[in-house]
PDB file of N, CA and C in Angstrom:
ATOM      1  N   UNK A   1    -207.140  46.070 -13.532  1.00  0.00           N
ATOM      2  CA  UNK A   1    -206.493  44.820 -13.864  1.00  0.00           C
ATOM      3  C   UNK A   1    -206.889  44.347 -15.262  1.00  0.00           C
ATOM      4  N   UNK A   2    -207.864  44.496 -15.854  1.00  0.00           N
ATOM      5  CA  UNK A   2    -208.313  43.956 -16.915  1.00  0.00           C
ATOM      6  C   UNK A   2    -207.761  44.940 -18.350  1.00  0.00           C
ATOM      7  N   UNK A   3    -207.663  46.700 -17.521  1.00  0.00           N
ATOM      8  CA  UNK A   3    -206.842  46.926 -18.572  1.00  0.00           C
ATOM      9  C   UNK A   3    -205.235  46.249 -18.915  1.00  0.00           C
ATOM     10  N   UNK A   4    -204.606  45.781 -17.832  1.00  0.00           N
ATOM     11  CA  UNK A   4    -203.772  46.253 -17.728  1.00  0.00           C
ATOM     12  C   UNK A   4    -203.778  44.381 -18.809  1.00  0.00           C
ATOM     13  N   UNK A   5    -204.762  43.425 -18.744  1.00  0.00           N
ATOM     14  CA  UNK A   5    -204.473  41.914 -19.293  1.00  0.00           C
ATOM     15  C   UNK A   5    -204.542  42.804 -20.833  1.00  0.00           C
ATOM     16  N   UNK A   6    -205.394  43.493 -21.104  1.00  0.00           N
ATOM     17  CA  UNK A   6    -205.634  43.733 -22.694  1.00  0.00           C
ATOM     18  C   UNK A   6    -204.329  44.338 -23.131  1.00  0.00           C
ATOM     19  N   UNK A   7    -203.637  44.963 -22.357  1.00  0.00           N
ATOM     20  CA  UNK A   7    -202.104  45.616 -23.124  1.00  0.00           C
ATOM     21  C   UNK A   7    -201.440  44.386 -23.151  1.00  0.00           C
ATOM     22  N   UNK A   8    -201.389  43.749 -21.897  1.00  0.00           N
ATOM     23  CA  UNK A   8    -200.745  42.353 -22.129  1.00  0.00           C
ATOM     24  C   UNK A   8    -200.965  41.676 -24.210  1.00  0.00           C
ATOM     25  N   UNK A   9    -202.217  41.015 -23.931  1.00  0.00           N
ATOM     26  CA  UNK A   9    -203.010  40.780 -25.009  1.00  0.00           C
ATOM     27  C   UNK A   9    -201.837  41.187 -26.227  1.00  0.00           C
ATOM     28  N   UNK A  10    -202.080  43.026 -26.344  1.00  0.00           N
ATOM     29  CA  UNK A  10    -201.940  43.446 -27.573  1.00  0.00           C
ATOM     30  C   UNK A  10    -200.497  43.351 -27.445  1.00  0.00           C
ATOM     31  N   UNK A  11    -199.972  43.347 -26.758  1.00  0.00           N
ATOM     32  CA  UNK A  11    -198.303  43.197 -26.590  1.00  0.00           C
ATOM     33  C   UNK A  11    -197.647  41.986 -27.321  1.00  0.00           C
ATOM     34  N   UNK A  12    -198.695  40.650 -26.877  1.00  0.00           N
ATOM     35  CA  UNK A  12    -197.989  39.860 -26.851  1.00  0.00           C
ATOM     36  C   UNK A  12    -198.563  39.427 -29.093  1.00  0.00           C
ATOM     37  N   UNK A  13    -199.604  40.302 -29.121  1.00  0.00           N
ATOM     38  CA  UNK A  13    -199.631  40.129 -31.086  1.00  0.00           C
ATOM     39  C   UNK A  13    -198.749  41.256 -31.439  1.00  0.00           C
ATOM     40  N   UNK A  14    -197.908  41.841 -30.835  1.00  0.00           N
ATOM     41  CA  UNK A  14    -196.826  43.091 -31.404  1.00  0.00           C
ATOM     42  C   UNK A  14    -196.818  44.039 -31.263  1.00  0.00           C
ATOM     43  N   UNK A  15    -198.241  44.612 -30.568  1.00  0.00           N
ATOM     44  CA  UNK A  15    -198.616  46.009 -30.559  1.00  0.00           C
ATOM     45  C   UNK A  15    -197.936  46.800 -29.002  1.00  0.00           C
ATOM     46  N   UNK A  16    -196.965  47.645 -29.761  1.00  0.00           N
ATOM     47  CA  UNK A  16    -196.035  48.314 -28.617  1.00  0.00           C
ATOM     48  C   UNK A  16    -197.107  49.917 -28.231  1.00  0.00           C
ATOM     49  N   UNK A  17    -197.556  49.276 -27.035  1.00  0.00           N
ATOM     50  CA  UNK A  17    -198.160  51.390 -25.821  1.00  0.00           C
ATOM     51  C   UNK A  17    -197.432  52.009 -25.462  1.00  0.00           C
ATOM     52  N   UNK A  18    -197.083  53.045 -25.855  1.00  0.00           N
ATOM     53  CA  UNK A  18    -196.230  53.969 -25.105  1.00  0.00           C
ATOM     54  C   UNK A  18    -196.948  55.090 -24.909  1.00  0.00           C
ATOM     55  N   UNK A  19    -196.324  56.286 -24.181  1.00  0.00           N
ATOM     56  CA  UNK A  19    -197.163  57.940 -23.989  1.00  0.00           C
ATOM     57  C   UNK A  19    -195.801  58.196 -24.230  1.00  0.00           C
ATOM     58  N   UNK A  20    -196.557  59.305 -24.647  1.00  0.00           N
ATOM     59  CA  UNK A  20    -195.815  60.515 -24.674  1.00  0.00           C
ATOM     60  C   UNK A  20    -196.701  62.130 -24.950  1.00  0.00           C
ATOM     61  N   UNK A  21    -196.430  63.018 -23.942  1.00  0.00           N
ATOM     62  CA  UNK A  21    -197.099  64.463 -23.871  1.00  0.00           C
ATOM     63  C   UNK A  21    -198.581  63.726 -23.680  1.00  0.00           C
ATOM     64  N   UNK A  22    -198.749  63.114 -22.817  1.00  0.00           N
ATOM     65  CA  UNK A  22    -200.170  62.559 -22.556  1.00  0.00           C
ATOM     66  C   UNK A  22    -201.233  62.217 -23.737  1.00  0.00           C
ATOM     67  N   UNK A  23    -200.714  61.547 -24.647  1.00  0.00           N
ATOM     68  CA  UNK A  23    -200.733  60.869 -25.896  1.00  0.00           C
ATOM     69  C   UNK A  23    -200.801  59.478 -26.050  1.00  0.00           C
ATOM     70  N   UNK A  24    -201.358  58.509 -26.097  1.00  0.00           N
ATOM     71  CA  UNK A  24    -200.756  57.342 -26.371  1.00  0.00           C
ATOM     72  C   UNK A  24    -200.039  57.076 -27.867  1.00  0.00           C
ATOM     73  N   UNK A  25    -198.836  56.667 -28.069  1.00  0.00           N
ATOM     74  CA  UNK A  25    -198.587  56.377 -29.453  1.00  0.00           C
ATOM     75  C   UNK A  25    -198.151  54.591 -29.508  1.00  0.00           C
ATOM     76  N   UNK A  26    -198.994  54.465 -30.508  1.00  0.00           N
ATOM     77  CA  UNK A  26    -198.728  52.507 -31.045  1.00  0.00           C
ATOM     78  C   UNK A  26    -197.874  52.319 -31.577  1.00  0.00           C
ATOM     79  N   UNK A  27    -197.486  52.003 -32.017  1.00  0.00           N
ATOM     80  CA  UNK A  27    -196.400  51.343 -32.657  1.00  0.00           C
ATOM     81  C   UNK A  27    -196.425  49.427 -32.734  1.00  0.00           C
ATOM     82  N   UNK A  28    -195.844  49.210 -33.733  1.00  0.00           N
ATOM     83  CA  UNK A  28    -195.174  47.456 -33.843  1.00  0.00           C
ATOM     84  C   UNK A  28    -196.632  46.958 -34.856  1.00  0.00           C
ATOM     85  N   UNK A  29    -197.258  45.997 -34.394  1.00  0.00           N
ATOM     86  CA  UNK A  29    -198.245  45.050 -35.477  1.00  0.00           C
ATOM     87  C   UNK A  29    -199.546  45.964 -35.137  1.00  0.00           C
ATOM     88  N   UNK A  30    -199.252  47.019 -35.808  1.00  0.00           N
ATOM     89  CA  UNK A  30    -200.873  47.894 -35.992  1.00  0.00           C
ATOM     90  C   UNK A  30    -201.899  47.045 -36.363  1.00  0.00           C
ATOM     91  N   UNK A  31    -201.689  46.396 -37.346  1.00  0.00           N
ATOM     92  CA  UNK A  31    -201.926  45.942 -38.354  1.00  0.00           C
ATOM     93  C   UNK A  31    -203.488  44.976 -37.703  1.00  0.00           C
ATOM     94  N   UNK A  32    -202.504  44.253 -36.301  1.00  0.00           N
ATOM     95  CA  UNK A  32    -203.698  43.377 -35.739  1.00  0.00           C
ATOM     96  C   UNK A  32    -204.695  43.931 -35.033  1.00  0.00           C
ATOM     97  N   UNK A  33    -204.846  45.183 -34.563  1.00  0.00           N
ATOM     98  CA  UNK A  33    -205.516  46.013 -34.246  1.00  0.00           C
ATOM     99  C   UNK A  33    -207.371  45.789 -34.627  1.00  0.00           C
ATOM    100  N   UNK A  34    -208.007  45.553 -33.709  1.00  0.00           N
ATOM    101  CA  UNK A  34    -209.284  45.532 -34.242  1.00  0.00           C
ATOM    102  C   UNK A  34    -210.059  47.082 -34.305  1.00  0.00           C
ATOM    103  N   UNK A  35    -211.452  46.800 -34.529  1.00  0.00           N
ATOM    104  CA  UNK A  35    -211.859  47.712 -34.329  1.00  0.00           C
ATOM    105  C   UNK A  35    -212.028  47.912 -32.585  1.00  0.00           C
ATOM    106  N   UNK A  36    -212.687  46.843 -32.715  1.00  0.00           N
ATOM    107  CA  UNK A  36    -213.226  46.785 -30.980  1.00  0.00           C
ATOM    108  C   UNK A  36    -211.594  47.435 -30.154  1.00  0.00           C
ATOM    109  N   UNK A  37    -210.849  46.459 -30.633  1.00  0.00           N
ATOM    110  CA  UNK A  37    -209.385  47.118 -29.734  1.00  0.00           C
ATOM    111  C   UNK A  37    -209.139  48.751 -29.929  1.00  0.00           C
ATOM    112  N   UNK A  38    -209.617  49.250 -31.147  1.00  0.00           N
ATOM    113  CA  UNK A  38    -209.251  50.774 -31.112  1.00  0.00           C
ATOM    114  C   UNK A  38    -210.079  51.728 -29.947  1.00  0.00           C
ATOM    115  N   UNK A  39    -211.225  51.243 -30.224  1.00  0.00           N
ATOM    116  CA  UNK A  39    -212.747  51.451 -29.326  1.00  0.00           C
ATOM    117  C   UNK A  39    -212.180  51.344 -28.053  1.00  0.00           C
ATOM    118  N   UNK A  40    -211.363  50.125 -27.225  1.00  0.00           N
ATOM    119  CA  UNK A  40    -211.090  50.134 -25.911  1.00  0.00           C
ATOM    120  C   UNK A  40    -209.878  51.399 -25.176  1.00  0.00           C
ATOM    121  N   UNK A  41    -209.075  50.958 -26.550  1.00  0.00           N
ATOM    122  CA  UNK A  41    -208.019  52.053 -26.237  1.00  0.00           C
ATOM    123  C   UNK A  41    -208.504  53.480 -26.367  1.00  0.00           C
ATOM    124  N   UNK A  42    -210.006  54.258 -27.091  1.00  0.00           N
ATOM    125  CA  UNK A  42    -210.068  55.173 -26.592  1.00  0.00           C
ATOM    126  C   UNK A  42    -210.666  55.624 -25.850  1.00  0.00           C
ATOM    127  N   UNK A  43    -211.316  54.736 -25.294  1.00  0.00           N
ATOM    128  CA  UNK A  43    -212.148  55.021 -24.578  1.00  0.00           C
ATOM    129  C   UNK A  43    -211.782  55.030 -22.715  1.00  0.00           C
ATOM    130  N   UNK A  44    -210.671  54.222 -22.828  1.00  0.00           N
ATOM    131  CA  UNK A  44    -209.667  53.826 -21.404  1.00  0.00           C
ATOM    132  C   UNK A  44    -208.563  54.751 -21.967  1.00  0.00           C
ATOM    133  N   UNK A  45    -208.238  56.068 -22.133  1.00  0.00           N
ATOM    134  CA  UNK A  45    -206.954  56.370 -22.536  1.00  0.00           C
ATOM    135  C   UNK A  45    -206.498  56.891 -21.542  1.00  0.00           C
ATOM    136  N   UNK A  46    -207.012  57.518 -20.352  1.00  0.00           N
ATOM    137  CA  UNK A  46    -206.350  58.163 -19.371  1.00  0.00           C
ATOM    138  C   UNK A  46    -206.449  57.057 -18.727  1.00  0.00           C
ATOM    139  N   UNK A  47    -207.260  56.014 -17.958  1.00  0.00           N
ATOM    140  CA  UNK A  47    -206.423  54.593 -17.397  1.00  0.00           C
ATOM    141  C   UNK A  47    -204.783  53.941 -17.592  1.00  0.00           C
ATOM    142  N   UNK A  48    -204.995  54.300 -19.236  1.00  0.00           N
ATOM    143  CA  UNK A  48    -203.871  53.175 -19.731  1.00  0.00           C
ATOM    144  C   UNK A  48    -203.080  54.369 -19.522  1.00  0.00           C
ATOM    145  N   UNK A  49    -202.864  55.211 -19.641  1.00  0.00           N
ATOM    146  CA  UNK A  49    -201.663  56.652 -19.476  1.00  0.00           C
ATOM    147  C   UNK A  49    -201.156  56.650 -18.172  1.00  0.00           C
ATOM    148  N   UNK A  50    -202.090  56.526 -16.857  1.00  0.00           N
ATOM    149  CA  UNK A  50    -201.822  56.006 -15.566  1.00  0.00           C
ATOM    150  C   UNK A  50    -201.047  55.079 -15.817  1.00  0.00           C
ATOM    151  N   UNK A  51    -201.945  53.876 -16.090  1.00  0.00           N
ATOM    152  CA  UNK A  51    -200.424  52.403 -16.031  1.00  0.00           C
ATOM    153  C   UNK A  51    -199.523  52.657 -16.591  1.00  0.00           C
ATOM    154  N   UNK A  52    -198.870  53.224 -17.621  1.00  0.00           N
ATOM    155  CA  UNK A  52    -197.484  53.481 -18.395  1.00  0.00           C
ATOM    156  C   UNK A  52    -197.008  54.254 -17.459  1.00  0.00           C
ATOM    157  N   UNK A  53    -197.464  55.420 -17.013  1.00  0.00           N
ATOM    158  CA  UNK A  53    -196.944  56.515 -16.609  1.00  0.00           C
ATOM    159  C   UNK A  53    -196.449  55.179 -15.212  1.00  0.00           C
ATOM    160  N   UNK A  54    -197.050  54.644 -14.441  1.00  0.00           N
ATOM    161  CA  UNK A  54    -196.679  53.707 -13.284  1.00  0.00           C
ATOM    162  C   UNK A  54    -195.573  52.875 -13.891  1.00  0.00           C
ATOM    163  N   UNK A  55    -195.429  52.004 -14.876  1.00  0.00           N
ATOM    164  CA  UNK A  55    -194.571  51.504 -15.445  1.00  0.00           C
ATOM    165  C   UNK A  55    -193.236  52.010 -15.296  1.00  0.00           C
ATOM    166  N   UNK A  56    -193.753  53.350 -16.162  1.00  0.00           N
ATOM    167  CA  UNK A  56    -192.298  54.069 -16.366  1.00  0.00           C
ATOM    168  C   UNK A  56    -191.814  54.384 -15.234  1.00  0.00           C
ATOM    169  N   UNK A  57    -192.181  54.528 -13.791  1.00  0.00           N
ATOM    170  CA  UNK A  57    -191.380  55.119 -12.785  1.00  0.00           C
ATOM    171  C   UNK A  57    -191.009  53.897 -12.049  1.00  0.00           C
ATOM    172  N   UNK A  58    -191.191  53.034 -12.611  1.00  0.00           N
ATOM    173  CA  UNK A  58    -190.625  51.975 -11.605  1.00  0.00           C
ATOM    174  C   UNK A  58    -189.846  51.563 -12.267  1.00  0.00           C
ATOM    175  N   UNK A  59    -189.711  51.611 -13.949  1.00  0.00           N
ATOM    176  CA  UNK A  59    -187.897  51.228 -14.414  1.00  0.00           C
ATOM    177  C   UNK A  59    -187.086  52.293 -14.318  1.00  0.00           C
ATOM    178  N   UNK A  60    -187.332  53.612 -13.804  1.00  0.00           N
ATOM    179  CA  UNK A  60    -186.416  54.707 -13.741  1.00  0.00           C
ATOM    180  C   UNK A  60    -186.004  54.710 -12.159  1.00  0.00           C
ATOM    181  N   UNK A  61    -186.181  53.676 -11.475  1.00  0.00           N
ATOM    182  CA  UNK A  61    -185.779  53.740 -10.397  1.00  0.00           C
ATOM    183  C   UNK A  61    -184.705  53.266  -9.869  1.00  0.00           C
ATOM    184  N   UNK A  62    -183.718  53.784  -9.590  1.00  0.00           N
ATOM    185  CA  UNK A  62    -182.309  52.958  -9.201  1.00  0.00           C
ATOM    186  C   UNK A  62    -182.176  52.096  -8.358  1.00  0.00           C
ATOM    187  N   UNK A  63    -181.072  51.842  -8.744  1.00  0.00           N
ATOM    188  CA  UNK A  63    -180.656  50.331  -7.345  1.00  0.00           C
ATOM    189  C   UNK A  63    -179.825  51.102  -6.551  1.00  0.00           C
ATOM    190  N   UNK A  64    -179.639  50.590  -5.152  1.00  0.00           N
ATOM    191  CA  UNK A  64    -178.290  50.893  -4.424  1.00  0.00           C
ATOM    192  C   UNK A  64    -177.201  50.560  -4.927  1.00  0.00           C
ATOM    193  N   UNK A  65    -176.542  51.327  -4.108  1.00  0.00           N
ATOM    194  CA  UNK A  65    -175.223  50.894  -4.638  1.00  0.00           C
ATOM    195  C   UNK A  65    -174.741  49.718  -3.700  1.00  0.00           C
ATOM    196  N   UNK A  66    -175.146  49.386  -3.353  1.00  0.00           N
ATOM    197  CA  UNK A  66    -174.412  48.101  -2.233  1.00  0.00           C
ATOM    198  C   UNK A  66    -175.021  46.619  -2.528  1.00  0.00           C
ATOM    199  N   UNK A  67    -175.691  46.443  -3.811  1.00  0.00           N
ATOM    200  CA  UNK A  67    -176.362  45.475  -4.094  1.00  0.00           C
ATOM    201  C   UNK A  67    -174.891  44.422  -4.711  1.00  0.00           C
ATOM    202  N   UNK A  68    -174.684  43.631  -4.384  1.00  0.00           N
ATOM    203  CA  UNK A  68    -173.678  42.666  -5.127  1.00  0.00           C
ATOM    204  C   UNK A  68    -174.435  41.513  -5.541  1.00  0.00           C
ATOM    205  N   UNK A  69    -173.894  40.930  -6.867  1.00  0.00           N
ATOM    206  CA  UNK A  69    -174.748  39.920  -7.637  1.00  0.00           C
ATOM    207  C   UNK A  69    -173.750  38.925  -7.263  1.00  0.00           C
ATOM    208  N   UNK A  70    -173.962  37.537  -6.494  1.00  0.00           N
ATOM    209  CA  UNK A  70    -173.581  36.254  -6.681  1.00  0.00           C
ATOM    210  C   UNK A  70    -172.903  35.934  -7.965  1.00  0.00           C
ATOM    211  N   UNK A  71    -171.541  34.822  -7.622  1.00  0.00           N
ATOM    212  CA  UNK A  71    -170.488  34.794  -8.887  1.00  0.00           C
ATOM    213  C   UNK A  71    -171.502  33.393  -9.249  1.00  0.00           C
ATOM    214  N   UNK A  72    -171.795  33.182 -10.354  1.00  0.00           N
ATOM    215  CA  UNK A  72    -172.376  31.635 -10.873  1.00  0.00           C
ATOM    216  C   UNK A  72    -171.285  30.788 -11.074  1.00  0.00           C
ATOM    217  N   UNK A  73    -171.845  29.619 -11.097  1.00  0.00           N
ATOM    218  CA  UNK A  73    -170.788  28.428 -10.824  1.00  0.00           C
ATOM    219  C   UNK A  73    -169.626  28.504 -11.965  1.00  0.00           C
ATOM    220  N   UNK A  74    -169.987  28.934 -13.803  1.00  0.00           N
ATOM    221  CA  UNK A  74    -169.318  28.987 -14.577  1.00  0.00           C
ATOM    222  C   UNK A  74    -167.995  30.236 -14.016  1.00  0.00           C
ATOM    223  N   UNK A  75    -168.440  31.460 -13.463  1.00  0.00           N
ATOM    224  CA  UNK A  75    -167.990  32.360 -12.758  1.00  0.00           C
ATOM    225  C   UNK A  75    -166.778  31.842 -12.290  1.00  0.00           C
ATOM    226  N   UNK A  76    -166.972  30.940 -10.953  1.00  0.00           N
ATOM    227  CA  UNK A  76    -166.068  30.394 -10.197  1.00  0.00           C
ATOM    228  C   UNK A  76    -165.051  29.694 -10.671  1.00  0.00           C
ATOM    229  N   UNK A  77    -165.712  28.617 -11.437  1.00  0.00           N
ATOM    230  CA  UNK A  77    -165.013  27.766 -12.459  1.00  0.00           C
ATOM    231  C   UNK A  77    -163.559  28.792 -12.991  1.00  0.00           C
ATOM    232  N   UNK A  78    -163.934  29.462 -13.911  1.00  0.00           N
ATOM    233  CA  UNK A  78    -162.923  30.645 -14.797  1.00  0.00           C
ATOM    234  C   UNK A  78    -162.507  31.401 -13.796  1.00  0.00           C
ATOM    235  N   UNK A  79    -162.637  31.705 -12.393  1.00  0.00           N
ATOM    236  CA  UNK A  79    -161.893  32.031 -11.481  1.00  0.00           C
ATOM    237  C   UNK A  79    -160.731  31.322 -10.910  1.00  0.00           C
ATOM    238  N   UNK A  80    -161.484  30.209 -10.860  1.00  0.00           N
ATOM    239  CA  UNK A  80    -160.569  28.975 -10.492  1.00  0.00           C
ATOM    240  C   UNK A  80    -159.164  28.603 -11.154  1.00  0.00           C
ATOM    241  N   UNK A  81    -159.460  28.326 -12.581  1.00  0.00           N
ATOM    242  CA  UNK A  81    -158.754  28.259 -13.468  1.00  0.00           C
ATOM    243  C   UNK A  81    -157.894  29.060 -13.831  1.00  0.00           C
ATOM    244  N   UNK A  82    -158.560  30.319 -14.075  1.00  0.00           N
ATOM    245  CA  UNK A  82    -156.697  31.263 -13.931  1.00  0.00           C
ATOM    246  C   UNK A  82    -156.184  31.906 -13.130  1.00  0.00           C
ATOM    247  N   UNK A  83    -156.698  31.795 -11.727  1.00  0.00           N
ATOM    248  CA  UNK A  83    -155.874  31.635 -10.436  1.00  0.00           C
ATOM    249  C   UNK A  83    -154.698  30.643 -10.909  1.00  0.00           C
ATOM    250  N   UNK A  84    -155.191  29.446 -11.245  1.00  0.00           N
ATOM    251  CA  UNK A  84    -153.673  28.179 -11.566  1.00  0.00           C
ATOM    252  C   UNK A  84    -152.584  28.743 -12.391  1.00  0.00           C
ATOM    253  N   UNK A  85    -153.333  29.486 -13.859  1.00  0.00           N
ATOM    254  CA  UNK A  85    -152.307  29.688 -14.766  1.00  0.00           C
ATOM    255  C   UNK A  85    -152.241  31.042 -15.116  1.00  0.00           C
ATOM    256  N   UNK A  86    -150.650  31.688 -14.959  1.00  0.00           N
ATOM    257  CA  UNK A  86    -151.289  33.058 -15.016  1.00  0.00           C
ATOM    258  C   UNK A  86    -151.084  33.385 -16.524  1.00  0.00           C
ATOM    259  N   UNK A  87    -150.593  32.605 -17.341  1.00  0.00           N
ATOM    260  CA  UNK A  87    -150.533  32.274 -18.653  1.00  0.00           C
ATOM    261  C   UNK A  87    -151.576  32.803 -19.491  1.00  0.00           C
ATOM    262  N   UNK A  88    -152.921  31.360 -19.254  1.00  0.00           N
ATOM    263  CA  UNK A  88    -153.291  31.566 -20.184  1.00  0.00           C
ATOM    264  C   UNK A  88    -154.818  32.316 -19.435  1.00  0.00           C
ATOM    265  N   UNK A  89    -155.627  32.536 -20.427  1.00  0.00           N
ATOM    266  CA  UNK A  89    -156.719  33.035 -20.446  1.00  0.00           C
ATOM    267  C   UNK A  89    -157.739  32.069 -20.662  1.00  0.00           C
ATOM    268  N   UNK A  90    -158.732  31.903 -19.771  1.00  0.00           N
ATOM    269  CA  UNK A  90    -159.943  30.931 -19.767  1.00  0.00           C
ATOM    270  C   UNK A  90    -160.994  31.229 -19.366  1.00  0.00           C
ATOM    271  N   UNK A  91    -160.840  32.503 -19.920  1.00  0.00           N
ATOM    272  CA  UNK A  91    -162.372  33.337 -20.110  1.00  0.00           C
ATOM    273  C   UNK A  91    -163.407  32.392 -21.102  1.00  0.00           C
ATOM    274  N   UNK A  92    -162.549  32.000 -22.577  1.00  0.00           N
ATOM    275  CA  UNK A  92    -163.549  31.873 -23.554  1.00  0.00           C
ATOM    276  C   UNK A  92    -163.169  30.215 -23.322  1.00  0.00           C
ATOM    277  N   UNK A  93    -163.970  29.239 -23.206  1.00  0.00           N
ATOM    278  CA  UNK A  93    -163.295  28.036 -22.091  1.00  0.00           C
ATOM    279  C   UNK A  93    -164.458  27.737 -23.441  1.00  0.00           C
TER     280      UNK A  93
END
Protein backbone atom coordinates (compact mmCIF):
# COMPACT_ATOMS: atom_id res chain seq x y z
CA UNK A 1 0.00 0.00 0.00
CA UNK A 2 2.56 2.52 0.65
CA UNK A 3 4.11 1.73 -2.62
CA UNK A 4 1.35 1.97 -4.32
CA UNK A 5 0.60 6.06 -2.21
CA UNK A 6 4.28 6.99 -3.55
CA UNK A 7 3.26 6.35 -7.39
CA UNK A 8 0.21 8.14 -6.41
CA UNK A 9 2.60 11.00 -4.99
CA UNK A 10 4.79 11.00 -8.16
CA UNK A 11 1.80 10.91 -10.46
CA UNK A 12 0.12 13.50 -9.13
CA UNK A 13 3.85 16.06 -9.64
CA UNK A 14 3.74 14.49 -13.42
CA UNK A 15 5.78 11.63 -13.17
CA UNK A 16 4.12 8.93 -15.57
CA UNK A 17 5.27 4.57 -14.39
CA UNK A 18 4.90 2.45 -16.89
CA UNK A 19 6.75 -1.25 -17.73
CA UNK A 20 7.59 -2.46 -20.34
CA UNK A 21 9.85 -5.97 -21.02
CA UNK A 22 10.03 -5.87 -17.18
CA UNK A 23 11.58 -2.42 -17.19
CA UNK A 24 10.15 0.42 -15.59
CA UNK A 25 10.19 3.49 -17.98
CA UNK A 26 9.34 7.33 -16.54
CA UNK A 27 8.29 9.54 -18.38
CA UNK A 28 6.33 13.27 -17.84
CA UNK A 29 8.06 15.76 -14.89
CA UNK A 30 11.42 13.80 -14.49
CA UNK A 31 12.55 16.71 -13.62
CA UNK A 32 10.81 16.51 -9.94
CA UNK A 33 12.34 13.40 -9.28
CA UNK A 34 14.45 13.31 -6.13
CA UNK A 35 17.19 11.53 -5.27
CA UNK A 36 15.55 9.71 -2.45
CA UNK A 37 12.56 9.04 -5.09
CA UNK A 38 15.11 7.41 -7.57
CA UNK A 39 16.54 5.29 -4.52
CA UNK A 40 12.79 4.05 -3.81
CA UNK A 41 12.01 3.26 -7.27
CA UNK A 42 15.04 1.05 -7.39
CA UNK A 43 15.04 -0.47 -4.93
CA UNK A 44 10.98 -1.54 -5.01
CA UNK A 45 11.22 -2.26 -8.82
CA UNK A 46 9.81 -5.66 -8.96
CA UNK A 47 6.90 -4.49 -6.34
CA UNK A 48 6.02 -1.58 -8.50
CA UNK A 49 6.20 -3.98 -11.86
CA UNK A 50 3.61 -6.25 -9.89
CA UNK A 51 1.24 -3.20 -9.34
CA UNK A 52 1.37 -2.00 -13.07
CA UNK A 53 1.44 -5.33 -14.32
CA UNK A 54 -2.12 -5.61 -11.82
CA UNK A 55 -3.21 -2.30 -13.18
CA UNK A 56 -2.81 -3.23 -16.58
CA UNK A 57 -5.04 -6.36 -16.42
CA UNK A 58 -7.78 -4.85 -14.97
CA UNK A 59 -8.15 -2.06 -17.79
CA UNK A 60 -7.77 -4.84 -20.42
CA UNK A 61 -10.67 -6.40 -19.13
CA UNK A 62 -13.95 -6.27 -20.95
CA UNK A 63 -17.40 -5.51 -20.18
CA UNK A 64 -20.37 -7.66 -21.16
CA UNK A 65 -22.16 -7.17 -23.61
CA UNK A 66 -25.50 -6.75 -21.90
CA UNK A 67 -24.44 -3.82 -19.79
CA UNK A 68 -26.87 -0.80 -20.86
CA UNK A 69 -26.03 2.78 -19.63
CA UNK A 70 -29.14 4.85 -18.31
CA UNK A 71 -30.45 7.77 -20.83
CA UNK A 72 -29.62 11.18 -18.55
CA UNK A 73 -32.22 13.61 -18.15
CA UNK A 74 -30.59 15.98 -21.03
CA UNK A 75 -30.86 12.47 -23.04
CA UNK A 76 -34.59 12.32 -22.54
CA UNK A 77 -35.16 15.87 -22.91
CA UNK A 78 -33.64 15.68 -26.88
CA UNK A 79 -35.61 12.52 -27.08
CA UNK A 80 -38.54 14.15 -26.19
CA UNK A 81 -38.22 16.93 -28.38
CA UNK A 82 -37.75 15.35 -31.66
CA UNK A 83 -40.20 12.76 -31.13
CA UNK A 84 -42.59 16.25 -31.53
CA UNK A 85 -40.76 17.55 -34.59
CA UNK A 86 -39.59 15.44 -37.16
CA UNK A 87 -38.25 18.61 -38.77
CA UNK A 88 -35.94 19.86 -36.88
CA UNK A 89 -32.92 18.61 -35.07
CA UNK A 90 -32.35 19.27 -31.26
CA UNK A 91 -29.44 17.52 -30.73
CA UNK A 92 -27.33 20.81 -30.42
CA UNK A 93 -30.26 22.56 -28.12
Amino acid sequence: MILQNMILKLNKRGVVINAENEELIITGNTNSLSDYDLILLKENKSEILKIISKKNTLQNEERGDTYIAPLTNQQRNIYFLESLSVEKNFYNV
